[in-house]
C-alpha atoms as a PDB file:
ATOM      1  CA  UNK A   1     -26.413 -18.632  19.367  1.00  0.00           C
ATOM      2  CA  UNK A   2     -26.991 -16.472  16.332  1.00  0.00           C
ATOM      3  CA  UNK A   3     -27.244 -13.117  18.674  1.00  0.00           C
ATOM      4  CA  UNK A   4     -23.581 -14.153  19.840  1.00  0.00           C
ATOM      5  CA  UNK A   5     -22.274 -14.537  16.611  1.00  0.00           C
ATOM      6  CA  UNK A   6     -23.894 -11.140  15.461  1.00  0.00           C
ATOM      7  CA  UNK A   7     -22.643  -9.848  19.051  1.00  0.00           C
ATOM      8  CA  UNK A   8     -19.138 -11.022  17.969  1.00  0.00           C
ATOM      9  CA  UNK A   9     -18.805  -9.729  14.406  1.00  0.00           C
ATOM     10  CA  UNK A  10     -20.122  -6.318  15.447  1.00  0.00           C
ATOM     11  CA  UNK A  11     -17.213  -6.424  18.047  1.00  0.00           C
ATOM     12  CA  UNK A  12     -14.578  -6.945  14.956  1.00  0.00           C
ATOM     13  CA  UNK A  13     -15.389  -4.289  13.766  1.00  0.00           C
ATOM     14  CA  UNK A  14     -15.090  -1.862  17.163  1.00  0.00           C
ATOM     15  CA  UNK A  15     -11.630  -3.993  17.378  1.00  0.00           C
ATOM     16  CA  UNK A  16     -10.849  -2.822  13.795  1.00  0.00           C
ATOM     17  CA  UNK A  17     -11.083   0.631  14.928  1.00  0.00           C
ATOM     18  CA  UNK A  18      -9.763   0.233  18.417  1.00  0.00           C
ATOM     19  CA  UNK A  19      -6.571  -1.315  16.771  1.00  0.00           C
ATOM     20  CA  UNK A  20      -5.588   0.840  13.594  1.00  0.00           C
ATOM     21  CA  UNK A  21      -5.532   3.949  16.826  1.00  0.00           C
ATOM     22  CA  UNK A  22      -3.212   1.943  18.954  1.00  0.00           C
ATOM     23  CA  UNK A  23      -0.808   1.171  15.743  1.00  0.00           C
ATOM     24  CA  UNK A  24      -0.867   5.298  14.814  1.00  0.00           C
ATOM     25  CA  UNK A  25       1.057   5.684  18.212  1.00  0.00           C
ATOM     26  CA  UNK A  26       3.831   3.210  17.688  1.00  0.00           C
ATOM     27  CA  UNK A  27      24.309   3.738  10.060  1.00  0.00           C
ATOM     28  CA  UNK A  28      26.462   7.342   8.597  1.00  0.00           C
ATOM     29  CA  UNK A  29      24.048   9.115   5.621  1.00  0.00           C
ATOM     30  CA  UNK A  30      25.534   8.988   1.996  1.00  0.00           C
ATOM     31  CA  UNK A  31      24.957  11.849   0.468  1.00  0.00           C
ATOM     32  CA  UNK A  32      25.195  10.586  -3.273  1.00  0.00           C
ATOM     33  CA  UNK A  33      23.372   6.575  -2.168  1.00  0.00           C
ATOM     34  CA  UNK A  34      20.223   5.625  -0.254  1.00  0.00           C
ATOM     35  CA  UNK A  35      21.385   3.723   2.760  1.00  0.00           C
ATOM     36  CA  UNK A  36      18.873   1.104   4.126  1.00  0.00           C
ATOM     37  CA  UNK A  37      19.693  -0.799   7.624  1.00  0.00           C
ATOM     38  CA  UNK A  38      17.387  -2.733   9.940  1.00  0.00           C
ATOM     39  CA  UNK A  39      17.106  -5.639  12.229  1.00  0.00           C
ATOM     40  CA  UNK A  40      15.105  -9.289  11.766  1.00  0.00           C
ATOM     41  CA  UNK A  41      15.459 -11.392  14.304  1.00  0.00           C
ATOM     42  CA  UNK A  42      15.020 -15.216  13.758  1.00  0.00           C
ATOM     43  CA  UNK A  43      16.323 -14.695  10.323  1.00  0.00           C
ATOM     44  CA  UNK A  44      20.265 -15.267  10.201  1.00  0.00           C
ATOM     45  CA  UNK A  45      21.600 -15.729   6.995  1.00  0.00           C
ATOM     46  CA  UNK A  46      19.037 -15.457   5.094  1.00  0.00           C
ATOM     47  CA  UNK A  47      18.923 -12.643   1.838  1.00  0.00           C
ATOM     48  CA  UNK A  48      17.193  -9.674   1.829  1.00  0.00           C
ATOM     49  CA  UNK A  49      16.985  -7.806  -1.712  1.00  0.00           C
ATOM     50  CA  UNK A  50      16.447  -4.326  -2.687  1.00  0.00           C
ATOM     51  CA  UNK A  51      14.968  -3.962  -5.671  1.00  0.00           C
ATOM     52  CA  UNK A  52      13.623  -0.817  -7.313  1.00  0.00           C
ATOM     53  CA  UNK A  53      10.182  -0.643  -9.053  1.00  0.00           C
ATOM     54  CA  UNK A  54       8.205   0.655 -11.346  1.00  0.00           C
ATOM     55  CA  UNK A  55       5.246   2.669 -10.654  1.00  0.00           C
ATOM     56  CA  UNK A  56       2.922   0.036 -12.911  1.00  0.00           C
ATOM     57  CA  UNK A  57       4.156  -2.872 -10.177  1.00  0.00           C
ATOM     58  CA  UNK A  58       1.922  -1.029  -7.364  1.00  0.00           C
ATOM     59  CA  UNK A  59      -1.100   0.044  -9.760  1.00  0.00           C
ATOM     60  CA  UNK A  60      -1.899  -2.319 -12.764  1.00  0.00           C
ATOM     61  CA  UNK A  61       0.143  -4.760 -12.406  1.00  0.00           C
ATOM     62  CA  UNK A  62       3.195  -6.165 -13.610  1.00  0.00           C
ATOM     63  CA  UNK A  63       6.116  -3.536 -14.410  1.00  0.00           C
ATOM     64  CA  UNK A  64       9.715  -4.203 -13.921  1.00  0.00           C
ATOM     65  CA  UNK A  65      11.656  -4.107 -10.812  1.00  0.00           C
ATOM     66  CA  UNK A  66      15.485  -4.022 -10.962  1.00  0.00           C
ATOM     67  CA  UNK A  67      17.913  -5.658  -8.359  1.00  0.00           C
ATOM     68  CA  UNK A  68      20.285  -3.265  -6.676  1.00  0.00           C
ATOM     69  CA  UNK A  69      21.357  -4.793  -3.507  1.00  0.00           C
ATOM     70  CA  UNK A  70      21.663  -7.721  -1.050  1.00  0.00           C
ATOM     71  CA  UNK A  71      22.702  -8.398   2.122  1.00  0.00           C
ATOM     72  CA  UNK A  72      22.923 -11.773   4.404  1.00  0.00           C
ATOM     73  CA  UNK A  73      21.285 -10.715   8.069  1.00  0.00           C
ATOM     74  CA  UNK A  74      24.260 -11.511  10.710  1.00  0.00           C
ATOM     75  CA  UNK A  75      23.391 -10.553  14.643  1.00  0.00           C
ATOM     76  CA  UNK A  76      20.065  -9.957  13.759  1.00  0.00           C
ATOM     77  CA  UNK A  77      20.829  -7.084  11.714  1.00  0.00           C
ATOM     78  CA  UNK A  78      21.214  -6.385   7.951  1.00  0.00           C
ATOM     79  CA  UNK A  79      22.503  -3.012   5.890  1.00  0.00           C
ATOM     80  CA  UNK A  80      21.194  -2.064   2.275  1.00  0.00           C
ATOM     81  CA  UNK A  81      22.631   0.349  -0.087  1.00  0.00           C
ATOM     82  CA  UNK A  82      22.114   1.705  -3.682  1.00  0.00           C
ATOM     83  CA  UNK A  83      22.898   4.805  -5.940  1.00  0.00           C
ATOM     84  CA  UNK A  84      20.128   6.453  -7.460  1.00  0.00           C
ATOM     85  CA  UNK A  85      20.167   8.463 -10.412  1.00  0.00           C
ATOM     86  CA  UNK A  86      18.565  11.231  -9.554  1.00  0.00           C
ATOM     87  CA  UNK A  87      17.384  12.615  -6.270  1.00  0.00           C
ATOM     88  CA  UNK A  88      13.572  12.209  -6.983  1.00  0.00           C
ATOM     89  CA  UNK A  89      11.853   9.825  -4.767  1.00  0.00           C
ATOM     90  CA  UNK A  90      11.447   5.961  -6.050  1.00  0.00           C
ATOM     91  CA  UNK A  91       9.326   3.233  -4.913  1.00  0.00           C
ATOM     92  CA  UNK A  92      11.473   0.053  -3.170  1.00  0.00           C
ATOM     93  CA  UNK A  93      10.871  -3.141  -2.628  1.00  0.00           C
ATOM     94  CA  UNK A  94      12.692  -4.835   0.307  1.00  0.00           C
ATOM     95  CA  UNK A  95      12.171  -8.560   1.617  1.00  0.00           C
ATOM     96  CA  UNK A  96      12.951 -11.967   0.344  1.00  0.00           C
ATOM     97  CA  UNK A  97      10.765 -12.358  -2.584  1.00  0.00           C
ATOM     98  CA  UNK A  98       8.176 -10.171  -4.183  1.00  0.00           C
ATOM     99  CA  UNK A  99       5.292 -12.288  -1.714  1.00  0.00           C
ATOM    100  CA  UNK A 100       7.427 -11.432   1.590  1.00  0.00           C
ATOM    101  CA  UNK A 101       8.589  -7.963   1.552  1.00  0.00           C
ATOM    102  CA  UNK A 102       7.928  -4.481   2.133  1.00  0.00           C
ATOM    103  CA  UNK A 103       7.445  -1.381  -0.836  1.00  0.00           C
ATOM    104  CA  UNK A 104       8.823   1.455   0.582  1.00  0.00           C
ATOM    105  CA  UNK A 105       9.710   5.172  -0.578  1.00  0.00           C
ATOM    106  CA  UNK A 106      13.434   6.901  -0.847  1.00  0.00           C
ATOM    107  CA  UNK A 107      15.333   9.161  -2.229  1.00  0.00           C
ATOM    108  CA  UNK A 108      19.081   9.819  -2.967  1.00  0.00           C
ATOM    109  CA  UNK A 109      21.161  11.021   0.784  1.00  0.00           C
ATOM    110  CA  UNK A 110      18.575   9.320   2.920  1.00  0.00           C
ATOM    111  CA  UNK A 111      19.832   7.055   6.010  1.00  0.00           C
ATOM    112  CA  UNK A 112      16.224   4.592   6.622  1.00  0.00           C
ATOM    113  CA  UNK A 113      16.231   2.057   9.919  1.00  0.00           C
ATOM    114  CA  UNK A 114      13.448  -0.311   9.382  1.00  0.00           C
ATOM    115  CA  UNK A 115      12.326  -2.471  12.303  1.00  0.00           C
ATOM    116  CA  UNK A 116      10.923  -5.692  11.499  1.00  0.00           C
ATOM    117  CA  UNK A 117       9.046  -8.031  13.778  1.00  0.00           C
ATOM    118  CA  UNK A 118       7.591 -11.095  11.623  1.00  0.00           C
ATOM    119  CA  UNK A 119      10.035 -13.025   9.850  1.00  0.00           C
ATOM    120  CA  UNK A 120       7.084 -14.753   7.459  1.00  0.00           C
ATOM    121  CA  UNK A 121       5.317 -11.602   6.885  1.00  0.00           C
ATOM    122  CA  UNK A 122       7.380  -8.850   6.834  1.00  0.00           C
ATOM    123  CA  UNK A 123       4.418  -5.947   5.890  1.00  0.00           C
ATOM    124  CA  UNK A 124       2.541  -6.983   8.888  1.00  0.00           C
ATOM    125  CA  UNK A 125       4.572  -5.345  11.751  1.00  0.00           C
ATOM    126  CA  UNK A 126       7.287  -3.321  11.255  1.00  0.00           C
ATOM    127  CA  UNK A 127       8.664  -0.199  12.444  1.00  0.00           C
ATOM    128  CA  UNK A 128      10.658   2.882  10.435  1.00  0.00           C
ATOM    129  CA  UNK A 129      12.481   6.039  11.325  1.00  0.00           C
ATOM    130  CA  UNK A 130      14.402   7.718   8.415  1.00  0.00           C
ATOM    131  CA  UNK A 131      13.068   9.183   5.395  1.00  0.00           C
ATOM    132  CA  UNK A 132       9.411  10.859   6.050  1.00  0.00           C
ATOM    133  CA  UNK A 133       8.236   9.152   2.514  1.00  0.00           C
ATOM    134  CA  UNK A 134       9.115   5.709   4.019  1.00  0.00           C
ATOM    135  CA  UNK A 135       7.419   6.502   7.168  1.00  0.00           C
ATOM    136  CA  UNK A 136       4.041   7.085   5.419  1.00  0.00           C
ATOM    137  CA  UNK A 137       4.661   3.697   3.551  1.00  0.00           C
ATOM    138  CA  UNK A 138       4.512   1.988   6.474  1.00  0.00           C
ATOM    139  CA  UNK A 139       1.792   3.966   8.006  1.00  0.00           C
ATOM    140  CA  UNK A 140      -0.195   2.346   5.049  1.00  0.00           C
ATOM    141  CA  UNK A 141       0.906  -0.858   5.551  1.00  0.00           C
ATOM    142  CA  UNK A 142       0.283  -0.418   9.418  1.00  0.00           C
ATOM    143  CA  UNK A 143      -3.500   0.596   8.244  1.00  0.00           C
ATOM    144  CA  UNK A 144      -4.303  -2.372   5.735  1.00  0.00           C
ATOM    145  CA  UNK A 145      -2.475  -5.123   8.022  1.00  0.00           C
ATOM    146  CA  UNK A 146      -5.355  -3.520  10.614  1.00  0.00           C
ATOM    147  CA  UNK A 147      -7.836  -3.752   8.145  1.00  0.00           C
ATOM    148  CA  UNK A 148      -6.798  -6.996   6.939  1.00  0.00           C
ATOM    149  CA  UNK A 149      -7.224  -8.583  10.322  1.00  0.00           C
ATOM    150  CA  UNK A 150     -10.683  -7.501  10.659  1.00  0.00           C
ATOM    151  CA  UNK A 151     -11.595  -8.991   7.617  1.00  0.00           C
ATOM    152  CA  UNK A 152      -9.544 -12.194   7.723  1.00  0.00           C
ATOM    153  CA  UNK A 153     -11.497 -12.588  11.412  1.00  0.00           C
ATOM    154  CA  UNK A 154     -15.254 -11.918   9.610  1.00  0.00           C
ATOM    155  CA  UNK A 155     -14.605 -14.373   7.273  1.00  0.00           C
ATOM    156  CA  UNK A 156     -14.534 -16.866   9.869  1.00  0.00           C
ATOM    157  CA  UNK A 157     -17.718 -15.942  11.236  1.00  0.00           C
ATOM    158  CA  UNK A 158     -19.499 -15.798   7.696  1.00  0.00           C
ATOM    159  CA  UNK A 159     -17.539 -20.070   7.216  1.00  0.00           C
ATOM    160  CA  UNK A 160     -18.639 -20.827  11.052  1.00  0.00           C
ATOM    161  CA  UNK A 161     -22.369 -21.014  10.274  1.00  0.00           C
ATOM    162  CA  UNK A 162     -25.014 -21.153   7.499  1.00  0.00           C
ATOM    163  CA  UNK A 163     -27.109 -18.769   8.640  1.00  0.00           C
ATOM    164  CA  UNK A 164     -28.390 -16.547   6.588  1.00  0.00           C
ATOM    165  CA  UNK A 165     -28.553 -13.451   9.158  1.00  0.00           C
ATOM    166  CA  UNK A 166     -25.409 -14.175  10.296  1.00  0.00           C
ATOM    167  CA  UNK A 167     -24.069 -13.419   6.890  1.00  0.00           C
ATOM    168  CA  UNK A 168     -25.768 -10.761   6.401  1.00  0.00           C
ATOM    169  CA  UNK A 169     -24.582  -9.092   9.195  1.00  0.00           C
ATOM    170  CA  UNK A 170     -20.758 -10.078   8.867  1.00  0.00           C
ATOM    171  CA  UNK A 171     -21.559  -8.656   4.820  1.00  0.00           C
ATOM    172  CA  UNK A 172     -22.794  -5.555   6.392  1.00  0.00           C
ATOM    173  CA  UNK A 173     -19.543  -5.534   8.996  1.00  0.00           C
ATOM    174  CA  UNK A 174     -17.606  -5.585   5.965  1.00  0.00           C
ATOM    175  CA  UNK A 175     -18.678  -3.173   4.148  1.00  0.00           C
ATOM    176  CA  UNK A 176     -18.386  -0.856   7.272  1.00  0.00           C
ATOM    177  CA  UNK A 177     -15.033  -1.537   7.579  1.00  0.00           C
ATOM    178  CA  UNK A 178     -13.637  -1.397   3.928  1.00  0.00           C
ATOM    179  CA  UNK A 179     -15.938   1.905   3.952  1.00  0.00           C
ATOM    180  CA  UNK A 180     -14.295   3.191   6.700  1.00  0.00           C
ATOM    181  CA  UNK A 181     -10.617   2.292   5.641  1.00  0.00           C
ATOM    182  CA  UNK A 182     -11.767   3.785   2.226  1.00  0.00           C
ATOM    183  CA  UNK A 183     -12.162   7.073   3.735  1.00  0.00           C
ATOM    184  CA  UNK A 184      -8.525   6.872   6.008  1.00  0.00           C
ATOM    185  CA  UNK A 185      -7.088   6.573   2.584  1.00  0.00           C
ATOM    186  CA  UNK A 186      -8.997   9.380   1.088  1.00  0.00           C
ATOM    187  CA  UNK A 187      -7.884  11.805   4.204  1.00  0.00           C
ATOM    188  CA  UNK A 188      -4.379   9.921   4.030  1.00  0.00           C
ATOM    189  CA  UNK A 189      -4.465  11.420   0.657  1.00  0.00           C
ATOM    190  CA  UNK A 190      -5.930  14.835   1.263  1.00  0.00           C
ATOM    191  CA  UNK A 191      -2.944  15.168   4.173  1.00  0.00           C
ATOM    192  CA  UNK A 192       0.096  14.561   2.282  1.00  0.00           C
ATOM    193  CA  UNK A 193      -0.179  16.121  -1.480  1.00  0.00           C
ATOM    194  CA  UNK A 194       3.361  16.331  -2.433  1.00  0.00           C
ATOM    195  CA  UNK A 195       4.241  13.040  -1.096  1.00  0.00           C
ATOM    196  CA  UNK A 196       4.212   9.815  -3.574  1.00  0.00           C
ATOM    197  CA  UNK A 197       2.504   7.856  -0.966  1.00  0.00           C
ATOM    198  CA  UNK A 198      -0.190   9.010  -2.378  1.00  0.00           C
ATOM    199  CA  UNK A 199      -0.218   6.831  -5.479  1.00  0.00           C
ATOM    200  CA  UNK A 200       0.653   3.792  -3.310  1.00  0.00           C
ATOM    201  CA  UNK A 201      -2.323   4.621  -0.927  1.00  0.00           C
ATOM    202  CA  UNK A 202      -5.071   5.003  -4.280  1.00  0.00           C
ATOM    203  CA  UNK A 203      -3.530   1.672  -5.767  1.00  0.00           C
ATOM    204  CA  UNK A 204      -3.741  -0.375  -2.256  1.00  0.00           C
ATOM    205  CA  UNK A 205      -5.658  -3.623  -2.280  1.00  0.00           C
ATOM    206  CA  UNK A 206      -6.911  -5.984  -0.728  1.00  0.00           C
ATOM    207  CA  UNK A 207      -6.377  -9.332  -2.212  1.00  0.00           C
ATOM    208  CA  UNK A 208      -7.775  -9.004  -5.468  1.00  0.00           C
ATOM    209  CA  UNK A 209     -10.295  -6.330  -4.450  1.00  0.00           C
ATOM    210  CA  UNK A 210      -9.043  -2.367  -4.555  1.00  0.00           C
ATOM    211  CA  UNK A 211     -10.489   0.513  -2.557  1.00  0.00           C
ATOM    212  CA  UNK A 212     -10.388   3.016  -5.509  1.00  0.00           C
ATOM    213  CA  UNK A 213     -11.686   2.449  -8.948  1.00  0.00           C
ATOM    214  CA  UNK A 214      -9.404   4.360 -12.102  1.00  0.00           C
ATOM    215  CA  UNK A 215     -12.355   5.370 -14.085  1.00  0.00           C
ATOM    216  CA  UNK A 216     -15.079   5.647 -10.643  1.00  0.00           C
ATOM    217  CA  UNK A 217     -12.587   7.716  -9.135  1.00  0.00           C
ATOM    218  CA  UNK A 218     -11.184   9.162 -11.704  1.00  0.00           C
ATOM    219  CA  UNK A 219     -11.480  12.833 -10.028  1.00  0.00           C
ATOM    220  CA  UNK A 220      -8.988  11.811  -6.960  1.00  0.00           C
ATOM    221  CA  UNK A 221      -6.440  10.797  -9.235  1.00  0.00           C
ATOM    222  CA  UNK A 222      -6.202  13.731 -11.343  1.00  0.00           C
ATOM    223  CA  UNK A 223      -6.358  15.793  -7.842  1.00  0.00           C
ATOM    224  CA  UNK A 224      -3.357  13.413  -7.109  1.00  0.00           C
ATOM    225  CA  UNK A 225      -1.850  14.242 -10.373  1.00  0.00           C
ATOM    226  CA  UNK A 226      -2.018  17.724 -10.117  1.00  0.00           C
ATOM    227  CA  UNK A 227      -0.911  18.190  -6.258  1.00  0.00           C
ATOM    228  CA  UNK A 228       2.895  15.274  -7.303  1.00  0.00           C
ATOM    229  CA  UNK A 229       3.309  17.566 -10.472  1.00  0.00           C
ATOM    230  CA  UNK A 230       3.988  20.807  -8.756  1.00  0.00           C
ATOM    231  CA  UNK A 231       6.374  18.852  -6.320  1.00  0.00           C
ATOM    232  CA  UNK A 232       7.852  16.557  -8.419  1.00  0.00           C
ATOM    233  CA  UNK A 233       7.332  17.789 -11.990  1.00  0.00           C
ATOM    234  CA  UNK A 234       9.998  15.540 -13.743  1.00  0.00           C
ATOM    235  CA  UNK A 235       9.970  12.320 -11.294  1.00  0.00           C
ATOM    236  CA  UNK A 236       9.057   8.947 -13.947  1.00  0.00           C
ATOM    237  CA  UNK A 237       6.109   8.187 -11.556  1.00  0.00           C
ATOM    238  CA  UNK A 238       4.507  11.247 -12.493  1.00  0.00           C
ATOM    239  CA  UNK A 239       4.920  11.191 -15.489  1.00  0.00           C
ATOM    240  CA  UNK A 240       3.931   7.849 -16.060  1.00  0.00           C
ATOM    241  CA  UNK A 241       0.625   8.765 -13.858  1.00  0.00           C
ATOM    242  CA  UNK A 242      -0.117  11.588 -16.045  1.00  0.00           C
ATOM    243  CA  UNK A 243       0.133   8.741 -19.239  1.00  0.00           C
ATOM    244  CA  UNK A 244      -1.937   6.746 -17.118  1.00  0.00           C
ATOM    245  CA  UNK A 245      -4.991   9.381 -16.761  1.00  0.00           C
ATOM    246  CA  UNK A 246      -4.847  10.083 -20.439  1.00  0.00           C
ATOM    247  CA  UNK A 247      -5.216   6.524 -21.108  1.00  0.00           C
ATOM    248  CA  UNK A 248      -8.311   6.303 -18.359  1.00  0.00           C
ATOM    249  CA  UNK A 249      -9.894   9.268 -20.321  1.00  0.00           C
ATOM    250  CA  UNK A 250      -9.483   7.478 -23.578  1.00  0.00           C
ATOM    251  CA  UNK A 251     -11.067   4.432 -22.496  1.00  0.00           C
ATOM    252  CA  UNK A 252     -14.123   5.872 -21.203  1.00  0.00           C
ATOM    253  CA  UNK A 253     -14.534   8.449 -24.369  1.00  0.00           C
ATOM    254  CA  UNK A 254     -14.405   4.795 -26.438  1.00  0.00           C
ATOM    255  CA  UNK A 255     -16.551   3.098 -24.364  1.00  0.00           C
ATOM    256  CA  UNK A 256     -19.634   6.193 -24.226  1.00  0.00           C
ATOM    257  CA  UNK A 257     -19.218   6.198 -28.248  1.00  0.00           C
ATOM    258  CA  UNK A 258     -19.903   2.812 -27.963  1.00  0.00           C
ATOM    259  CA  UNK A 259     -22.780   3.038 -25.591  1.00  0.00           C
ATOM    260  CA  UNK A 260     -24.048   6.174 -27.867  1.00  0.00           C
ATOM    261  CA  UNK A 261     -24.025   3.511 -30.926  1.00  0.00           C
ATOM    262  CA  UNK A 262     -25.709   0.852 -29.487  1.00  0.00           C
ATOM    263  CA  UNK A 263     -28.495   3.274 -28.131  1.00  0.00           C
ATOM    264  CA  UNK A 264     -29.076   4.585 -31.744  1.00  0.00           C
ATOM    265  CA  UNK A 265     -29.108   1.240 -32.628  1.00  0.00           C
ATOM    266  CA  UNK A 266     -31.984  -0.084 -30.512  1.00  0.00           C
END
């Protein structure tokens, strides 16, 4: 019994693999507005809301996002549209509330078609053609709804059994896998420099666990920094990225004086 259950969680994570491949292959344009239109079946008449965010929503937490538009799905099919201020690109959130919806990427004179297949979860499966920026979005969210099956399907083999082998071995499956995913982000990253994707793809997470570290990888994000400034020098996610290293850099100046102190203290 326990060499089938090892058998089976090693499988996960060839399935893992074998399934983040098979995902890779899967209205008029306003030139002043960002025009959003899609279809959902199984949802008539329910809301969907465009909000835009701040950058802060997707990284540390909290942040503001502002409602610009909504629209009742009728015939399966639903049409969002909002006037930016500026053509820079902006992060988007679209969905029915901030725990069942999508964060996408636009920019001002963009026409996006968004596809989406599960009413419930609307990041798991969905499809875009449109704006490139929006296109990587949901490349990432193609990725973690990969990786997040994987590790949704360990879990049950670590609650299945008390063995302690067994664990180890769906721990070690794990940390494979997140490994693994780390480094698709990392060459996600490398592949698309002047695209704000980027950001979204260091802050990604995983529950309440992250694939990147601010101050651990600290080194990525100026490289991030440095590739969005000479493409989007005045966009507010940049800038407030560039805030957002300073105040990494502070922290960790403060916290070796400490550790300094407490040495000569000893």
């Amino acid at each position: 019994m326990r060499k089938i259950l090892q058998l089976i969680v090693l499988l996960s994570v060839i399935v893992f693999f074998a399934g983040c491949s098979a995902k890779e292959n899967e209205g008029d344009k306003h030139s002043d507005s960002i025009a959003i239109s899609g279809q959902l079946k199984g949802a008539e008449g329910r809301t969907l809301y465009l909000h835009h965010l701040s950058v802060d929503t997707l990284s540390v937490g909290g942040g503001e996002y502002i409602g610009l538009s909504n629209n009742a799905i009728q015939g399966g099919n639903f049409s969002l549209v909002c006037k930016p201020d500026n053509d820079e690109p902006a992060f988007y959130r679209i969905g029915f509330s901030a725990q069942n919806s999508i964060t996408t990427l636009a920019k001002r004179g963009e026409n996006i078609n968004i596809k989406f297949t599960k009413v419930d979860t609307l990041c798991r499966e969905y499809t875009v053609t449109g704006g490139k920026d929006a296109q990587l979005m949901c490349e990432l969210d193609q990725h973690l709804s990969c990786f997040i099956d994987s590790a949704e399907q360990l879990l049950l083999w670590y609650e299945f059994t008390d063995d302690d082998s067994v664990h180890a071995t769906v721990n070690n499956a794990y940390n494979i896998i997140k490994g693994h995913y780390t480094s698709y982000l990392r060459d996600f990253i490398a592949k698309n420099p002047k695209s704000l994707a980027t950001m979204a793809a260091f802050y990604q997470k995983y529950q309440n666990s992250t694939f990147f570290d601010e101050a651990r990888d600290l080194a990525l994000l100026e490289q991030i920094y440095k590739n969005l400034r000479k493409a989007h020098p005045k966009n507010e996610n940049v800038v407030w990225l560039s805030k957002r290293i300073s105040f990494i850099k502070e922290n960790l100046k403060n916290e070796q004086n400490q550790d300094e102190i407490s040495s000569i203290n000893k």
